[in-house]
C-alpha atoms as a PDB file:
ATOM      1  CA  UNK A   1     -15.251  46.470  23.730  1.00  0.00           C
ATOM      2  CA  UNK A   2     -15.479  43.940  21.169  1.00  0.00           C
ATOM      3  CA  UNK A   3     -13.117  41.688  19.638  1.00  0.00           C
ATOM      4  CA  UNK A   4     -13.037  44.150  16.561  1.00  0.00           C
ATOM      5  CA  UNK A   5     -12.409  47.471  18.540  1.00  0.00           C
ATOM      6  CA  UNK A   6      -8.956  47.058  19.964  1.00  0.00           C
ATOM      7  CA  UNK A   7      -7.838  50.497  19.946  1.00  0.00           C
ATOM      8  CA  UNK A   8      -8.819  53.754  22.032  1.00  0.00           C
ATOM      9  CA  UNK A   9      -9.399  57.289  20.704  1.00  0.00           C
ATOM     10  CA  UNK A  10     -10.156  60.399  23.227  1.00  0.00           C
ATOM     11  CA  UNK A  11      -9.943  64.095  22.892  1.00  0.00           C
ATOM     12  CA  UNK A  12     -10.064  66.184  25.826  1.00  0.00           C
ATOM     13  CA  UNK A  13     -10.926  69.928  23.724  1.00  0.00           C
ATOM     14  CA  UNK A  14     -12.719  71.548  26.155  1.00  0.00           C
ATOM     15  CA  UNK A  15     -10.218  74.040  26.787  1.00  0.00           C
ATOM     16  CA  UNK A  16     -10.309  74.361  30.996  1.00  0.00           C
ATOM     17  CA  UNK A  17     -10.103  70.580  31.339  1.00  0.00           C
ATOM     18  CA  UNK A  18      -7.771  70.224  28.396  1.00  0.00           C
ATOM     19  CA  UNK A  19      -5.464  72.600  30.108  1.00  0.00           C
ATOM     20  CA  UNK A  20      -5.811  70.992  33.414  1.00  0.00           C
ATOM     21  CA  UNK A  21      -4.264  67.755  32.079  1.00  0.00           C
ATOM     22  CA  UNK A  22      -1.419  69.174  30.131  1.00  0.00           C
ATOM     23  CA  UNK A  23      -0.614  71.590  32.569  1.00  0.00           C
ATOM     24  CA  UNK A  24       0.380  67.704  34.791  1.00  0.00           C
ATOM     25  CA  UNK A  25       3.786  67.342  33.324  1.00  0.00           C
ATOM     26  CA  UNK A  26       3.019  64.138  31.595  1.00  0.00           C
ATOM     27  CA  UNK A  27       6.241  63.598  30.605  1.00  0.00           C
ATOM     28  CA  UNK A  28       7.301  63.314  33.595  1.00  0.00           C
ATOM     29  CA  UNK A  29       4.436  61.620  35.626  1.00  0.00           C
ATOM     30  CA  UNK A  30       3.302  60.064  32.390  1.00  0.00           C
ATOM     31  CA  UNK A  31      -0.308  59.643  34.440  1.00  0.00           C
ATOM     32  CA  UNK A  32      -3.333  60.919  34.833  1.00  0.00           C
ATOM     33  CA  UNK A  33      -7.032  60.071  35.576  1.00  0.00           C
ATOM     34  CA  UNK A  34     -10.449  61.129  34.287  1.00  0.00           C
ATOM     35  CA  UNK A  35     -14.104  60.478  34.303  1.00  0.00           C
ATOM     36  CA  UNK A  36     -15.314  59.624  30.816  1.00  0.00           C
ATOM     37  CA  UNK A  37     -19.054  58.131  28.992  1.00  0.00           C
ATOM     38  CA  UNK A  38     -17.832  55.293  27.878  1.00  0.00           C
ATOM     39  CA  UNK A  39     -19.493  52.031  26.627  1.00  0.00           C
ATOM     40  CA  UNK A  40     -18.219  48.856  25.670  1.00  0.00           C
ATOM     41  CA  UNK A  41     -15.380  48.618  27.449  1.00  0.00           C
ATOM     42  CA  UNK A  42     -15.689  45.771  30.682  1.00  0.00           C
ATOM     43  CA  UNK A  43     -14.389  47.216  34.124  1.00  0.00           C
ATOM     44  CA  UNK A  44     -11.026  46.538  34.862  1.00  0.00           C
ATOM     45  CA  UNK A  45      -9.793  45.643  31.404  1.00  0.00           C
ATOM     46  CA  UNK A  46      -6.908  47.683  29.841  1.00  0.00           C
ATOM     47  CA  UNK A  47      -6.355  49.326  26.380  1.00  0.00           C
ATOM     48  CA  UNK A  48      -3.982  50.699  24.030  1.00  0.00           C
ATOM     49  CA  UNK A  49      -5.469  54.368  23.708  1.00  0.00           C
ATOM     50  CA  UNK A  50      -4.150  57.498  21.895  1.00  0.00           C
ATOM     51  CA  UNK A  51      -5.506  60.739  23.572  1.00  0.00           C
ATOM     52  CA  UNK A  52      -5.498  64.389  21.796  1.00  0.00           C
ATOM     53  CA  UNK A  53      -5.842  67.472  23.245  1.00  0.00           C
ATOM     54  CA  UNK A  54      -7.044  69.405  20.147  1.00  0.00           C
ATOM     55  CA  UNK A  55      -8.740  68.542  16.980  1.00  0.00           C
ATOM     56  CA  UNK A  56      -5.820  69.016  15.016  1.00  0.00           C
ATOM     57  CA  UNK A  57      -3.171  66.116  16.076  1.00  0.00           C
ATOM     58  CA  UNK A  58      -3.255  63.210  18.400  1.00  0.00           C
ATOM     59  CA  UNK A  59      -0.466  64.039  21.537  1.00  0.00           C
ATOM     60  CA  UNK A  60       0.245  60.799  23.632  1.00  0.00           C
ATOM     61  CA  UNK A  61      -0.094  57.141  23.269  1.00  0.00           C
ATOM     62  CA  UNK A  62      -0.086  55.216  26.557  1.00  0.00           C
ATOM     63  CA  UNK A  63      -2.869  52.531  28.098  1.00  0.00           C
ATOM     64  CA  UNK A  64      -6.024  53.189  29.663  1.00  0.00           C
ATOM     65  CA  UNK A  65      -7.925  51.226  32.405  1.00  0.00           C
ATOM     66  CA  UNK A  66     -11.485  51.405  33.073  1.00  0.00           C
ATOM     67  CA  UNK A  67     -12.495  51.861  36.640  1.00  0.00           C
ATOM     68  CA  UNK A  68     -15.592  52.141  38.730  1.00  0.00           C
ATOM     69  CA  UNK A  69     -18.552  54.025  37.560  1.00  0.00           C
ATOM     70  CA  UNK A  70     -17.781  57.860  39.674  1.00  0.00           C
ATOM     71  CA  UNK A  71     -20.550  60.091  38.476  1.00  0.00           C
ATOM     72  CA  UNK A  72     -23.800  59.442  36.854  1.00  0.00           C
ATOM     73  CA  UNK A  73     -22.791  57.199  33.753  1.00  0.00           C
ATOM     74  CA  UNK A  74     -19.401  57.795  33.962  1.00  0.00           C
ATOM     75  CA  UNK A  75     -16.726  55.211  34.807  1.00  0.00           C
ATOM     76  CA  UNK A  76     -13.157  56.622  36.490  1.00  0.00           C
ATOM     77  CA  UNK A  77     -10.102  56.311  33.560  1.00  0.00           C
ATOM     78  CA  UNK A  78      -6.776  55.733  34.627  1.00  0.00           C
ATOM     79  CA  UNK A  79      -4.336  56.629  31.956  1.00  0.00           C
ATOM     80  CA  UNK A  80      -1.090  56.135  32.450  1.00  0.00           C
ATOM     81  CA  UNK A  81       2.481  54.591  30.733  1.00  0.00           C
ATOM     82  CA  UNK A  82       2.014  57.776  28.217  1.00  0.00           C
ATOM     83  CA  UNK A  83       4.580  58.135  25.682  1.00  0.00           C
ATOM     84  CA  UNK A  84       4.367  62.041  24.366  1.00  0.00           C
ATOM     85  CA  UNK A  85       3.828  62.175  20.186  1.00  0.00           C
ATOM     86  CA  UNK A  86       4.621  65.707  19.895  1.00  0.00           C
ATOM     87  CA  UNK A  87       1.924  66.273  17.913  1.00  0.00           C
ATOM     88  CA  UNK A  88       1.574  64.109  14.793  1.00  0.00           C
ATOM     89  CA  UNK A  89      -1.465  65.301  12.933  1.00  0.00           C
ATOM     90  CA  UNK A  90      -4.601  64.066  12.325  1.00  0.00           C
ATOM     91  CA  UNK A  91      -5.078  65.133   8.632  1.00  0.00           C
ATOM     92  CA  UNK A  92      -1.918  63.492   7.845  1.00  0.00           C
ATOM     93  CA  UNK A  93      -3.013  60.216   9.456  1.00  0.00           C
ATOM     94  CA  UNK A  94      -6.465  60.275   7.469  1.00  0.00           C
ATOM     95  CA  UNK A  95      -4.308  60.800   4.645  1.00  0.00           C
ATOM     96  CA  UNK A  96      -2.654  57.666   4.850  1.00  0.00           C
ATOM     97  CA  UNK A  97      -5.529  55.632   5.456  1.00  0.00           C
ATOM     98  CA  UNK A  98      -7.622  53.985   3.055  1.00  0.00           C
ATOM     99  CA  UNK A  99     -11.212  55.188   2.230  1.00  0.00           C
ATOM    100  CA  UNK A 100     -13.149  52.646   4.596  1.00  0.00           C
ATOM    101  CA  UNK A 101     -10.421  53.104   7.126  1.00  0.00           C
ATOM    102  CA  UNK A 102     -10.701  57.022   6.953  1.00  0.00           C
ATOM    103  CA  UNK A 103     -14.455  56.843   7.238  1.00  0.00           C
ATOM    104  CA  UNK A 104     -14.295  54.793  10.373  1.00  0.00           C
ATOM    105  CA  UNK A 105     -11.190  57.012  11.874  1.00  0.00           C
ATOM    106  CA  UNK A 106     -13.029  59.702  11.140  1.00  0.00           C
ATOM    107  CA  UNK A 107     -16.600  59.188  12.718  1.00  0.00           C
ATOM    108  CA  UNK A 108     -14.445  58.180  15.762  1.00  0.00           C
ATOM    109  CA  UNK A 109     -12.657  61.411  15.963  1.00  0.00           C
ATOM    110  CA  UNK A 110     -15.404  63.681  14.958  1.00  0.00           C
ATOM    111  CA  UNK A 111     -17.047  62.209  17.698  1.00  0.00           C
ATOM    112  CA  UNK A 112     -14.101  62.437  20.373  1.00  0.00           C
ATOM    113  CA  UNK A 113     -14.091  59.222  21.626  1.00  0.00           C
ATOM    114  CA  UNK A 114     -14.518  55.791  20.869  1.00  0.00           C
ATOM    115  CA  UNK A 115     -12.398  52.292  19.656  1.00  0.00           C
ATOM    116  CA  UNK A 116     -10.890  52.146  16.366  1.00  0.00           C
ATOM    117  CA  UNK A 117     -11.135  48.543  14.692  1.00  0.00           C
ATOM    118  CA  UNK A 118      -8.404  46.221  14.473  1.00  0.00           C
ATOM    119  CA  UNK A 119      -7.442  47.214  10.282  1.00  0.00           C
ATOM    120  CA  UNK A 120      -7.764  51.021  10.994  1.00  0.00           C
ATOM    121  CA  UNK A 121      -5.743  50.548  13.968  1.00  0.00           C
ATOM    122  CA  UNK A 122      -3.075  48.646  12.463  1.00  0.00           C
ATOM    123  CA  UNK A 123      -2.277  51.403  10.022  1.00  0.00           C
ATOM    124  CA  UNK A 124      -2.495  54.687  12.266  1.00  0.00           C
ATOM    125  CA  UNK A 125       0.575  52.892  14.941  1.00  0.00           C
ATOM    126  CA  UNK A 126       2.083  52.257  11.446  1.00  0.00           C
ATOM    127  CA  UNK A 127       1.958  55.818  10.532  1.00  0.00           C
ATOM    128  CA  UNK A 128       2.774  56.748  13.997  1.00  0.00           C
ATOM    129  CA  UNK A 129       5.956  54.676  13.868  1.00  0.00           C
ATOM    130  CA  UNK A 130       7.097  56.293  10.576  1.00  0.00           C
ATOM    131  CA  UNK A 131       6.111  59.792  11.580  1.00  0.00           C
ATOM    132  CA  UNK A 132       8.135  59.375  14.893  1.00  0.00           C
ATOM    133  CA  UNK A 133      10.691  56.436  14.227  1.00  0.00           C
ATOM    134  CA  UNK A 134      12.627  57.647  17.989  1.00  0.00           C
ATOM    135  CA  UNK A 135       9.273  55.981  19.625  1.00  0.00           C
ATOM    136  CA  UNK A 136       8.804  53.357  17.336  1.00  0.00           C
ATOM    137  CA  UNK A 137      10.028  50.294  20.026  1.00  0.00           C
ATOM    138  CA  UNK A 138       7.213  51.495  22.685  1.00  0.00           C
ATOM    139  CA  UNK A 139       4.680  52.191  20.072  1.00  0.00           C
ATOM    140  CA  UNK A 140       5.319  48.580  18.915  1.00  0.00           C
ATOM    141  CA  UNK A 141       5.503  47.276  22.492  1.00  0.00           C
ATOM    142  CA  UNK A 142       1.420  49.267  22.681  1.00  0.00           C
ATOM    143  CA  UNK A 143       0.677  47.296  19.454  1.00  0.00           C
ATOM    144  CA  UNK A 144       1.149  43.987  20.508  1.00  0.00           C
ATOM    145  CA  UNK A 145      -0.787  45.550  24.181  1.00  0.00           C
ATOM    146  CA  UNK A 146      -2.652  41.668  23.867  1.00  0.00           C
ATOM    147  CA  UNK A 147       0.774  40.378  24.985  1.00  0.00           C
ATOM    148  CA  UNK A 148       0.329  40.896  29.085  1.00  0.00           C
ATOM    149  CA  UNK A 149       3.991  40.284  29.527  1.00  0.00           C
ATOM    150  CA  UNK A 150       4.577  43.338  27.017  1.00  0.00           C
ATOM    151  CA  UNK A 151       2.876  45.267  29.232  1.00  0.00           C
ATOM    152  CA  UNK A 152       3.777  44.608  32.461  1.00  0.00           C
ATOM    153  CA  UNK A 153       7.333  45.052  31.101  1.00  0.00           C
ATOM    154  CA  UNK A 154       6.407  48.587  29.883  1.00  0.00           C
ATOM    155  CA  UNK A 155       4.500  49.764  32.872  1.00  0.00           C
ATOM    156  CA  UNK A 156       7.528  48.267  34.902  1.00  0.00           C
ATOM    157  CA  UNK A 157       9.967  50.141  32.968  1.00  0.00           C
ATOM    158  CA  UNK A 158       8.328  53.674  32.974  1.00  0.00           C
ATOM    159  CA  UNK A 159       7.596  52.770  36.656  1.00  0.00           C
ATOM    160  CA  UNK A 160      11.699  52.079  37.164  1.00  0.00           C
ATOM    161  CA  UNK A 161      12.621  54.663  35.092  1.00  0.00           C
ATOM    162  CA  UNK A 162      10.281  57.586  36.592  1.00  0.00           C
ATOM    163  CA  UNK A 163      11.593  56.277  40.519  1.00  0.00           C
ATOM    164  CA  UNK A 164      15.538  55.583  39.837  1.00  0.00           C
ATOM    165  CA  UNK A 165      16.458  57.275  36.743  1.00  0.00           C
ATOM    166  CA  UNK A 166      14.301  60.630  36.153  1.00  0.00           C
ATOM    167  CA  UNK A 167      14.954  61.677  39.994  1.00  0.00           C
END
C-alpha cells in the first residue's frame, strides 16, 4: 500500500461466498474474516475499506487488517468495526466523481478489489456522508482512520457497545 492508496475496495459476488458473509448478521457482530489476493498492503497494517456484495452498490464501511499468508498467495483479512450502508449505489457514486476520479474508481471496481487513491477517496466518504447523513460521524471517524486514537476509540466503542448495550 502506498502513500497514495489509502482506501480499500472489495466485492465478494460470487454468490455462495457472498451469501455466506451476509448470512453473519453483521450488524450485529459487525466482523468477519476472509482469505483474499492481495498486494501492496504490509502485514499487520490496518485500512479504511468499503466492501460490496454485488456489483450494483457498496454495503458496509468498516477497517480491514491484513494477516498471515493462509493459502497459496493469499493473506487471512480480518474485517471488522463494519458500519452497514444500506446499499448506496455505485452508479451514483461514479456520478459524482470527476472524470480522472471515475476512471480510477472504476478500474478498481471492475476489477473487485484494490486501493482507491487519496483524491478519489476523499470524494466517495463525501458522497457517502451526504447519501447517508445518520452515519456521517463514523464515516468521518474512518476518514481520518490515520488518526490511531480515532480508531482505537471506534473499535472500543463498537466493542462496548456490541458486549453492554446490544445484549
Amino acid at each position: 500500500m502506498n502513500s497514495k492508496n489509502v482506501g480499500f475496495f472489495v466485492r465478494f459476488d460470487e454468490s455462495r461466498h457472498s451469501d455466506l458473509i451476509k448470512n453473519i448478521d453483521l450488524d450485529l457482530y459487525g466482523e468477519f474474516s476472509d482469505a483474499l489476493m492481495v498486494n501492496d498492503w504490509p502485514v499487520g497494517s490496518l485500512c479504511v475499506t468499503v466492501i460490496s456484495f454485488s456489483t450494483q452498490s457498496i454495503d458496509y464501511i468498516g477497517l480491514a487488517k491484513k494477516g498471515k499468508k493462509v493459502v497459496t498467495s493469499k493473506n487471512r483479512i480480518d474485517f471488522y468495526s463494519l458500519v452497514n450502508l444500506k446499499r448506496i449505489s455505485l452508479s451514483l457514486i461514479k456520478s459524482k466523481l470527476e472524470l480522472a476520479q471515475d476512471k480510477q474508481f472504476s478500474r478498481v471496481v471492475k476489477n473487485g478489489i484494490g486501493f482507491v487513491e487519496q483524491t478519489v477517496w476523499d470524494k466517495v466518504i463525501n458522497v457517502l456522508k451526504e447519501e447517508r447523513p445518520e452515519s456521517a460521524e463514523e464515516l468521518i471517524v474512518f476518514y481520518r482512520y490515520k488518526n490511531t486514537l480515532a480508531i482505537a476509540y471506534m473499535v472500543g466503542l463498537r466493542i462496548f457497545f456490541s458486549r453492554n448495550v446490544m445484549r
